[in-house]
C-alpha atoms as a PDB file:
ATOM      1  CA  UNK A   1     -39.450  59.957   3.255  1.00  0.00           C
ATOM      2  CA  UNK A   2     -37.355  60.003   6.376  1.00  0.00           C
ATOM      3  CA  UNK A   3     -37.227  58.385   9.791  1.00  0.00           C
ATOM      4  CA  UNK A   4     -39.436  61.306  11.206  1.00  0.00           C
ATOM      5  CA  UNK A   5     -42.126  61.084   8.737  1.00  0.00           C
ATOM      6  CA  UNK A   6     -42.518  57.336   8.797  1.00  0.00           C
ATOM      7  CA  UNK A   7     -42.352  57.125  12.839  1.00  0.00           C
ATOM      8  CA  UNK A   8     -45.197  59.622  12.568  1.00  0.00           C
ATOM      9  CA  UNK A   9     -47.163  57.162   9.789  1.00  0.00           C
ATOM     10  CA  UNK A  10     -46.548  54.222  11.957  1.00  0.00           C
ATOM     11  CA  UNK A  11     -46.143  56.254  15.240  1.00  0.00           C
ATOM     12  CA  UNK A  12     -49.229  54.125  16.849  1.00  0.00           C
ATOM     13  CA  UNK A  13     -48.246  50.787  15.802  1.00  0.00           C
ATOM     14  CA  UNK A  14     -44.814  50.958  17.017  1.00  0.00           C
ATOM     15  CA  UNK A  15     -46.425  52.513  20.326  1.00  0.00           C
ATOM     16  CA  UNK A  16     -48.385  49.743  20.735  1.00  0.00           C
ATOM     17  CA  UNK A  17     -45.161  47.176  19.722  1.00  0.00           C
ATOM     18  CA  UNK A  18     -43.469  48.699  22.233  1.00  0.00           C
ATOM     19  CA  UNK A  19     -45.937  48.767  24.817  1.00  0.00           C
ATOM     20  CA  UNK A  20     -46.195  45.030  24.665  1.00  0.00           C
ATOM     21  CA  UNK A  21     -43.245  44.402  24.743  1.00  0.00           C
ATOM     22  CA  UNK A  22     -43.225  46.501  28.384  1.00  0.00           C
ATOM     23  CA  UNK A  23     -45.766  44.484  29.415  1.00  0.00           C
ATOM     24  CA  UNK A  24     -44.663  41.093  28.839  1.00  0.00           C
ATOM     25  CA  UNK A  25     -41.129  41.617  30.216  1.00  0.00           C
ATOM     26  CA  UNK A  26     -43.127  43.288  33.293  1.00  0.00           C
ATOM     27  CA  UNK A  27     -45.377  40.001  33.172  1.00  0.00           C
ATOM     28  CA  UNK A  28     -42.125  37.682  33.324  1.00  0.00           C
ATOM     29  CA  UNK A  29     -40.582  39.883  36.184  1.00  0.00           C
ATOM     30  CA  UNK A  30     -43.654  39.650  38.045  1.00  0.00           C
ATOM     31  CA  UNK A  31     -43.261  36.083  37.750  1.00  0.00           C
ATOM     32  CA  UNK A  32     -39.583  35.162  38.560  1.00  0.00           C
ATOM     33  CA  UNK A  33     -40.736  37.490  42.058  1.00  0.00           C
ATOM     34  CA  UNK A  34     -43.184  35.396  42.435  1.00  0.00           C
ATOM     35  CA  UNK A  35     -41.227  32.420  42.518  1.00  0.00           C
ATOM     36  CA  UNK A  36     -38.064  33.975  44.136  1.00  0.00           C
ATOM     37  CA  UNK A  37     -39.567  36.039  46.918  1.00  0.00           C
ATOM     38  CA  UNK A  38     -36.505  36.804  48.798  1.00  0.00           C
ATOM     39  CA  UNK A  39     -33.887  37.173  45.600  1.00  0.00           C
ATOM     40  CA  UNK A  40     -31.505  39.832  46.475  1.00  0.00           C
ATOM     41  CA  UNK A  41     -27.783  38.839  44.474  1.00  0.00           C
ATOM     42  CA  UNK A  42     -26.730  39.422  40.626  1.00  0.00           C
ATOM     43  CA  UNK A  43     -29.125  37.268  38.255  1.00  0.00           C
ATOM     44  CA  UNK A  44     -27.389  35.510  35.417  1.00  0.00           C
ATOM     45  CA  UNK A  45     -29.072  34.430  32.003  1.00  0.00           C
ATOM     46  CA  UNK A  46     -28.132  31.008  30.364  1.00  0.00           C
ATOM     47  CA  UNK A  47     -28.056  30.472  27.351  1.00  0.00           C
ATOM     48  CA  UNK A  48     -30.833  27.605  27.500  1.00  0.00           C
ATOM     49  CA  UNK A  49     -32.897  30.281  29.053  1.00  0.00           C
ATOM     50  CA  UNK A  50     -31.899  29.774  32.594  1.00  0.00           C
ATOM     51  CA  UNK A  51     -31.815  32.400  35.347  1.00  0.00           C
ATOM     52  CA  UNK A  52     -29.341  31.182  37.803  1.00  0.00           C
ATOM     53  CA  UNK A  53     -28.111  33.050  40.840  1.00  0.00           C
ATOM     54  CA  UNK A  54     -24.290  33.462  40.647  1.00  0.00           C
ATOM     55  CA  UNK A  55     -21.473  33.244  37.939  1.00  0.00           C
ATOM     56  CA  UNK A  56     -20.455  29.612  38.851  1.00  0.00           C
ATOM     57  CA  UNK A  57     -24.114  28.298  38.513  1.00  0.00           C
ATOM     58  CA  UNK A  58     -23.641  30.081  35.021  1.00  0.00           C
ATOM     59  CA  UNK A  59     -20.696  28.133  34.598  1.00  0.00           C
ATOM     60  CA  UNK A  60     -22.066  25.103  35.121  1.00  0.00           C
ATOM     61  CA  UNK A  61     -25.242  25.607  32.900  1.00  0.00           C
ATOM     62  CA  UNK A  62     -23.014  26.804  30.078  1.00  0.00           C
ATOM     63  CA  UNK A  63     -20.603  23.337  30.416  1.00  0.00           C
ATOM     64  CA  UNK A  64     -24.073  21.261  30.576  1.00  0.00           C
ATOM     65  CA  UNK A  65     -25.355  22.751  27.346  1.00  0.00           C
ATOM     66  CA  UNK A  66     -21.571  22.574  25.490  1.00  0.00           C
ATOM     67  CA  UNK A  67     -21.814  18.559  26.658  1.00  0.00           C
ATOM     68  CA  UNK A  68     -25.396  18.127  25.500  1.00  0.00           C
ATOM     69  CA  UNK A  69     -26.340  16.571  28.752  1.00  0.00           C
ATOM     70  CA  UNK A  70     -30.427  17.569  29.354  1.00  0.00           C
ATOM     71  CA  UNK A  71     -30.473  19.158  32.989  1.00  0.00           C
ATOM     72  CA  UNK A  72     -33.075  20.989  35.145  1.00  0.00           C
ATOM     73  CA  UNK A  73     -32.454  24.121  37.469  1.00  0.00           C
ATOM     74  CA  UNK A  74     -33.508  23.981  40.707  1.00  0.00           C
ATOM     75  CA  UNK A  75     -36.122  21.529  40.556  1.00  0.00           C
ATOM     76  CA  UNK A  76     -38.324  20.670  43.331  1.00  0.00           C
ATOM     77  CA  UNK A  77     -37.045  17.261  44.846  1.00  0.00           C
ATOM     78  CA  UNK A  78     -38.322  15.438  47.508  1.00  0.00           C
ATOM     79  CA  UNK A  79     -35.867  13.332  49.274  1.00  0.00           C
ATOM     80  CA  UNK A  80     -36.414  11.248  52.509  1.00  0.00           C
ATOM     81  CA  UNK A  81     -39.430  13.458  53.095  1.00  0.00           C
ATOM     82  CA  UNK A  82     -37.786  16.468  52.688  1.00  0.00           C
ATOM     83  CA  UNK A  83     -38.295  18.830  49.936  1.00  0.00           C
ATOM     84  CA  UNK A  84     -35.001  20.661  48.744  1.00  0.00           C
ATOM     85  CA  UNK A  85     -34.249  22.172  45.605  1.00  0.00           C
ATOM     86  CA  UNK A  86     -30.880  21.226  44.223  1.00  0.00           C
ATOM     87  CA  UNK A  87     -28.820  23.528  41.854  1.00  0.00           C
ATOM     88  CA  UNK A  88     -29.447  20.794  39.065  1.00  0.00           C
ATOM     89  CA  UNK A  89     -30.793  17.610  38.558  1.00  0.00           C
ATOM     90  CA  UNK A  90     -29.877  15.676  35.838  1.00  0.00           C
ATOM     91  CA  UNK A  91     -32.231  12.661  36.010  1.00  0.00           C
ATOM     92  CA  UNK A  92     -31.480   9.602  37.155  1.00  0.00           C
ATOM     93  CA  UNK A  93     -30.697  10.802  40.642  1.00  0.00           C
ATOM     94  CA  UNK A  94     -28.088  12.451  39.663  1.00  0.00           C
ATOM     95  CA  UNK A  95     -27.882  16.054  41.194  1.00  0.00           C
ATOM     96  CA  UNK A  96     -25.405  18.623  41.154  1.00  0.00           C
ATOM     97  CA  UNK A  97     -24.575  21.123  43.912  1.00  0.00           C
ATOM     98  CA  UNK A  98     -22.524  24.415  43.522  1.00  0.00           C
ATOM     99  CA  UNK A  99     -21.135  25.240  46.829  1.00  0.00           C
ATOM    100  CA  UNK A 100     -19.433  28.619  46.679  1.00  0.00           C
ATOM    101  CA  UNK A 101     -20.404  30.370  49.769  1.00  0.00           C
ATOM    102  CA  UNK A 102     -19.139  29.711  53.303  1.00  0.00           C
ATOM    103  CA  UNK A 103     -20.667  31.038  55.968  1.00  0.00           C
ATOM    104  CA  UNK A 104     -21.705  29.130  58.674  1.00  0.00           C
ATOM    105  CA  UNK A 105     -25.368  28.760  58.174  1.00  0.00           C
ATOM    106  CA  UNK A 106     -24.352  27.619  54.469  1.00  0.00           C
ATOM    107  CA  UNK A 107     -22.085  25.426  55.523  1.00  0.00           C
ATOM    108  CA  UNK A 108     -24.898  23.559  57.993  1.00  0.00           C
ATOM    109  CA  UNK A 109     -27.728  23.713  54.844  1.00  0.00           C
ATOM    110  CA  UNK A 110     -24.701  22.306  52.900  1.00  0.00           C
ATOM    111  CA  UNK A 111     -23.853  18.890  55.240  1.00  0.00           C
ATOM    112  CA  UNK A 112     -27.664  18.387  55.905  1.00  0.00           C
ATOM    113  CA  UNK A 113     -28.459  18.309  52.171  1.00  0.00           C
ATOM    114  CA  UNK A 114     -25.084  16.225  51.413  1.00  0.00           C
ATOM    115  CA  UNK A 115     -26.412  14.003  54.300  1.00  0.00           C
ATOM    116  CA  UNK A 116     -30.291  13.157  52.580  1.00  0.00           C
ATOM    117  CA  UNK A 117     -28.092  12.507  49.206  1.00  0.00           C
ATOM    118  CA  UNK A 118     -25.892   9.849  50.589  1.00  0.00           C
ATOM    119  CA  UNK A 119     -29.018   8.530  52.815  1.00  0.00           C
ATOM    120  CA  UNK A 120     -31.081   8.617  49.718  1.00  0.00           C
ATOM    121  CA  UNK A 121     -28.294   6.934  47.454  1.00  0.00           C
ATOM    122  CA  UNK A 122     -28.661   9.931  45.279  1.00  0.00           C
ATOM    123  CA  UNK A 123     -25.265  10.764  42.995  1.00  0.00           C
ATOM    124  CA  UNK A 124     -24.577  14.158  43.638  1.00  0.00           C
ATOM    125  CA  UNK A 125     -21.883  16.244  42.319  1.00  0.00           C
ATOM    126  CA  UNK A 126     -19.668  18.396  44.551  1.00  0.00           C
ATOM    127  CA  UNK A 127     -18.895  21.218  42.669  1.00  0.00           C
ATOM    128  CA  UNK A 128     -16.254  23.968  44.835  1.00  0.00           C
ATOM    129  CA  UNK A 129     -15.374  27.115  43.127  1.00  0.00           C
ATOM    130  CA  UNK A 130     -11.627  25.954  42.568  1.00  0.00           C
ATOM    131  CA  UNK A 131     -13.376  23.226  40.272  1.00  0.00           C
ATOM    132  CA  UNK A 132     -14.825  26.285  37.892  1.00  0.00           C
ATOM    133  CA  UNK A 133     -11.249  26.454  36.762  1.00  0.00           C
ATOM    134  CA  UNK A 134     -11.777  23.586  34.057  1.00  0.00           C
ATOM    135  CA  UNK A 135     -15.721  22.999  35.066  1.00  0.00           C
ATOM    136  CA  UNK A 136     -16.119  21.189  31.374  1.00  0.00           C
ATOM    137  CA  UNK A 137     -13.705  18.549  32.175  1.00  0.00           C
ATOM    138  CA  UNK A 138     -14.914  18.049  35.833  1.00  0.00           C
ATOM    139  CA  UNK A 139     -18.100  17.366  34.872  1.00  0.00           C
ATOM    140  CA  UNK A 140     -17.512  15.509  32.158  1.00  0.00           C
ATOM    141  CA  UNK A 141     -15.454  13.073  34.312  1.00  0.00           C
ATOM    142  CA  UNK A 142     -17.756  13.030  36.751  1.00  0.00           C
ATOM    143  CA  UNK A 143     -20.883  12.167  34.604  1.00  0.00           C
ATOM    144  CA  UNK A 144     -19.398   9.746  32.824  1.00  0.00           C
ATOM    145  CA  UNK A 145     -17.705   7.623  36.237  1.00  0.00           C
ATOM    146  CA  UNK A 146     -21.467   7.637  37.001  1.00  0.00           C
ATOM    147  CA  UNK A 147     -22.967   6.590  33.842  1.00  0.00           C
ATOM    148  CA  UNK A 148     -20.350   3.625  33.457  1.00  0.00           C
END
């Protein structure tokens, strides 16, 4: 029997494989939309599962998950009243922040949320794009002069 004859045997099966397979990826895009209305840049996949939105947030997922240390993307985090949404929070009130744009409206988002950290006594983690050069030894020795 060849490929031909058993495609046509199981023909309807695989259809329907297939088809549902369509549908849930369609169900999962639907979803990410949902939750990231305005998305319009490159999507990266970590390898915890992840969807982050540029190749240094990738980075930094990728060193997390090499140093075992349990971390959250883009959580929902209310600080002083204010609800932001850091780039990862890895309990504790510890946060870390991936700055690698520069524009000026970034630049004004980026001192107002580095402003409720410090007010908050939050620990948060400057990461610059010059620090992606070595990012599992930066954060490394910046979790652990925080956990000590």
């Amino acid at each position: 029997m060849n490929y031909y004859e058993l495609f046509i045997q199981n023909g309807e099966e695989l259809y329907y494989l297939i088809l549902i397979c369509l549908l849930i990826g369609l169900i999962l895009y639907i979803l990410w939309r949902w939750r990231h209305p305005k998305a319009s840049f490159p999507l990266y996949v970590c390898l915890d599962g992840h969807i982050v939105k540029s190749r240094g947030e990738w980075m930094i997922d990728a060193a997390l998950q090499y140093l075992n240390i349990p971390h959250e993307y883009e959580p929902y985090v209310r600080i002083n009243g204010k609800v932001i949404r850091p780039d990862f929070s890895l309990g504790n009130g510890i946060y870390i922040e991936f700055w690698g744009l520069h524009s000026k409206r970034y630049l004004k988002r980026k001192k107002m949320k580095q402003r409720l950290y410090k007010q908050a006594r939050c620990h948060l983690i400057n990461v610059e794009s010059q620090d992606l050069q070595n990012i599992v030894v930066f954060i490394k020795r910046k979790v652990s002069c925080l956990c000590h």
